[in-house]
Protein backbone atom coordinates (compact mmCIF):
# COMPACT_ATOMS: atom_id res chain seq x y z
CA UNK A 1 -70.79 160.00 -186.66
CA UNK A 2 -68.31 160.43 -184.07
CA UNK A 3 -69.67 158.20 -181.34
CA UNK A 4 -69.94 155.48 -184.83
CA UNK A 5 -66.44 155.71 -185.60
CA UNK A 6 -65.20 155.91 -181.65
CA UNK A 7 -67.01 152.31 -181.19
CA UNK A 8 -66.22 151.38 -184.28
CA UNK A 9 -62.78 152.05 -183.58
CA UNK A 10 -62.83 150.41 -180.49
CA UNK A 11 -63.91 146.90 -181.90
CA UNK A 12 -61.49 147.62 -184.51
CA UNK A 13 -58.03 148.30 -181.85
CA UNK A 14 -59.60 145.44 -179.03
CA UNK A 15 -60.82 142.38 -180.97
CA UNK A 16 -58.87 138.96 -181.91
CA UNK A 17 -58.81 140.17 -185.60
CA UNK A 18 -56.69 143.62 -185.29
CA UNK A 19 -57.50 146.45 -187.74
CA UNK A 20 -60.46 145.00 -189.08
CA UNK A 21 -63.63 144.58 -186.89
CA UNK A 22 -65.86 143.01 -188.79
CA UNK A 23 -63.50 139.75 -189.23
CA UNK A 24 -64.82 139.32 -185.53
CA UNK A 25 -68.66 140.88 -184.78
CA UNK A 26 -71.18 141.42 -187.62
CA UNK A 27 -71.41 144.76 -188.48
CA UNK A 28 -75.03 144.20 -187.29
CA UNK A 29 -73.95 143.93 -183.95
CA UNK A 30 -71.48 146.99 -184.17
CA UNK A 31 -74.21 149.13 -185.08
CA UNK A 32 -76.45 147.75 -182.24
CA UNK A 33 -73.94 148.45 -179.65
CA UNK A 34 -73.73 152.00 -181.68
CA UNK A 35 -77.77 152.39 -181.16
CA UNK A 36 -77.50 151.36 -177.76
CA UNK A 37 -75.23 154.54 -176.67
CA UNK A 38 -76.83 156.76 -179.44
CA UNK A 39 -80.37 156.15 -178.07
CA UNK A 40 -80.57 156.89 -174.92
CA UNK A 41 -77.46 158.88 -174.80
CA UNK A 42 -75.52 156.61 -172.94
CA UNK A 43 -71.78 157.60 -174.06
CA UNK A 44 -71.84 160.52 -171.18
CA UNK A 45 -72.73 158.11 -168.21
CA UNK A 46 -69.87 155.49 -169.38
CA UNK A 47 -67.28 158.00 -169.82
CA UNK A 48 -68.21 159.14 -166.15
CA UNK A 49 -66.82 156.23 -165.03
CA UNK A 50 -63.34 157.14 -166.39
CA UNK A 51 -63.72 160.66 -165.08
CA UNK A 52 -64.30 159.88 -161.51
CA UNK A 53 -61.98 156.96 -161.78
CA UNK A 54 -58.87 159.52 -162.68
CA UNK A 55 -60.11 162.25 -160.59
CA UNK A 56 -60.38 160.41 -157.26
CA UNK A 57 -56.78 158.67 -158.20
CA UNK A 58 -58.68 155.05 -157.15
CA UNK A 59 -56.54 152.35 -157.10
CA UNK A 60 -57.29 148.66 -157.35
CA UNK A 61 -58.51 146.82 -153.61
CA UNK A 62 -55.86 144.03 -154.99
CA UNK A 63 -52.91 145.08 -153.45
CA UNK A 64 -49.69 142.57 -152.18
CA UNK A 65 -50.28 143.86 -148.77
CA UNK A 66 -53.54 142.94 -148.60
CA UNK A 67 -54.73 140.14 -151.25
CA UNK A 68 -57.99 139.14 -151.70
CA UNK A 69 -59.35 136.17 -150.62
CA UNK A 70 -61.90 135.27 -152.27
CA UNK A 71 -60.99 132.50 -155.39
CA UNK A 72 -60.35 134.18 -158.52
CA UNK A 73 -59.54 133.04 -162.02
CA UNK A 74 -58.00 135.27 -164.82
CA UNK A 75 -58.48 134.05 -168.70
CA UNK A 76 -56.37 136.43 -170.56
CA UNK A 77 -56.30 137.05 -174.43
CA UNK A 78 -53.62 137.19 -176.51
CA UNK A 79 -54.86 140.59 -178.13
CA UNK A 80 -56.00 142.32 -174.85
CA UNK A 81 -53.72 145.45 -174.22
CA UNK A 82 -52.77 144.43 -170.04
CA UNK A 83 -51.46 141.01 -169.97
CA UNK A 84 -50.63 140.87 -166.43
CA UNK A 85 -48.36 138.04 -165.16
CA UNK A 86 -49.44 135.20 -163.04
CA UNK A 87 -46.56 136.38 -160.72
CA UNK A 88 -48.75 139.66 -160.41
CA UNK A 89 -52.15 138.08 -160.15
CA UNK A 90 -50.68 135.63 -157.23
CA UNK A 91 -49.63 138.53 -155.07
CA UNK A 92 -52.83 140.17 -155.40
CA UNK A 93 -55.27 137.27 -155.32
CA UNK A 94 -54.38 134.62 -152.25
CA UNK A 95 -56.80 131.96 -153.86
CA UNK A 96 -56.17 131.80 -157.33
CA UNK A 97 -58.18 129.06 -159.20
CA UNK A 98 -57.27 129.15 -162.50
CA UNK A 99 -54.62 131.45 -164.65
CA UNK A 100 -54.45 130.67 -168.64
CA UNK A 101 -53.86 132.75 -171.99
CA UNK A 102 -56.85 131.80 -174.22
CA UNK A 103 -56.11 130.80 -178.11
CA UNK A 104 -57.16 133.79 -179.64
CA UNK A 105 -59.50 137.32 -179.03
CA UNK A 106 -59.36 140.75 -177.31
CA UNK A 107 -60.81 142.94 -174.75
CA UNK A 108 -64.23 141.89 -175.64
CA UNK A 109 -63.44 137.97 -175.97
CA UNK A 110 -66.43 136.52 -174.75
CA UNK A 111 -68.81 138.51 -177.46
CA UNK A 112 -66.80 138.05 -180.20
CA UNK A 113 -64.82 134.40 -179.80
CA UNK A 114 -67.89 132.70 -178.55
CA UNK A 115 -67.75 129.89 -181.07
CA UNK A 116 -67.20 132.31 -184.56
C-alpha cells in the first residue's frame, strides 16, 4: 500500500492536471507502473540512484566553465518543478538547438500529454 500511494502520489504532484492523477493517465496505467516496481521489487534499485547520487555529492558535467558541446534541446513543461532559464541552459550547453515551454504537462509529459 505504501509503494501504491508513493506512485500514486507522484503522478498526482508531477502531471499537467495537479492534485488529481487520473485527469492525466488511466488509472490502468498507474497501477501498471505500480506492478512494475511491486513485482520484481524494483522500488530499492531506483531509490539507489538517489542514494549514491547524494552520497557522492555528484554534480551535473554541464557546467559554464566547461559546456557541452554536443547539440541539445530542452522542452520544458509548465507543471515540471525545475524550470530552468534559457540563460542557464546557454551557459551550460554551447550548441543549443531548440529551447521552448510546452502548452501544458509535468515531469512525465511525454506519457501522459501524448495526444490525451
Amino acid at each position: 500500500m505504501g509503494l501504491a500511494s508513493w506512485i500514486y502520489t507522484l503522478f498526482q504532484d508531477n502531471t499537467g492536471t495537479p492534485g488529481n492523477a487520473e485527469a492525466s493517465l488511466p488509472l490502468s496505467e498507474i497501477l501498471d507502473t505500480v506492478m512494475l516496481y511491486w513485482l520484481p521489487n524494483a522500488g530499492p534499485a531506483s531509490a539507489r540512484l538517489y542514494w549514491e547520487t547524494a552520497r557522492s555529492r555528484w554534480t551535473s558535467p554541464a557546467r559554464p566553465d566547461q559546456p557541452i558541446t554536443v547539440p541539445a534541446a530542452f522542452s520544458l513543461s509548465p507543471q515540471e518543478a525545475v524550470q530552468p532559464s534559457r540563460r542557464w541552459a546557454e551557459s551550460r550547453y554551447s550548441n543549443l538547438a531548440h529551447f521552448q515551454t510546452v502548452v501544458r504537462g509535468g515531469h512525465f509529459a511525454a506519457w501522459c500529454c501524448n495526444g490525451r
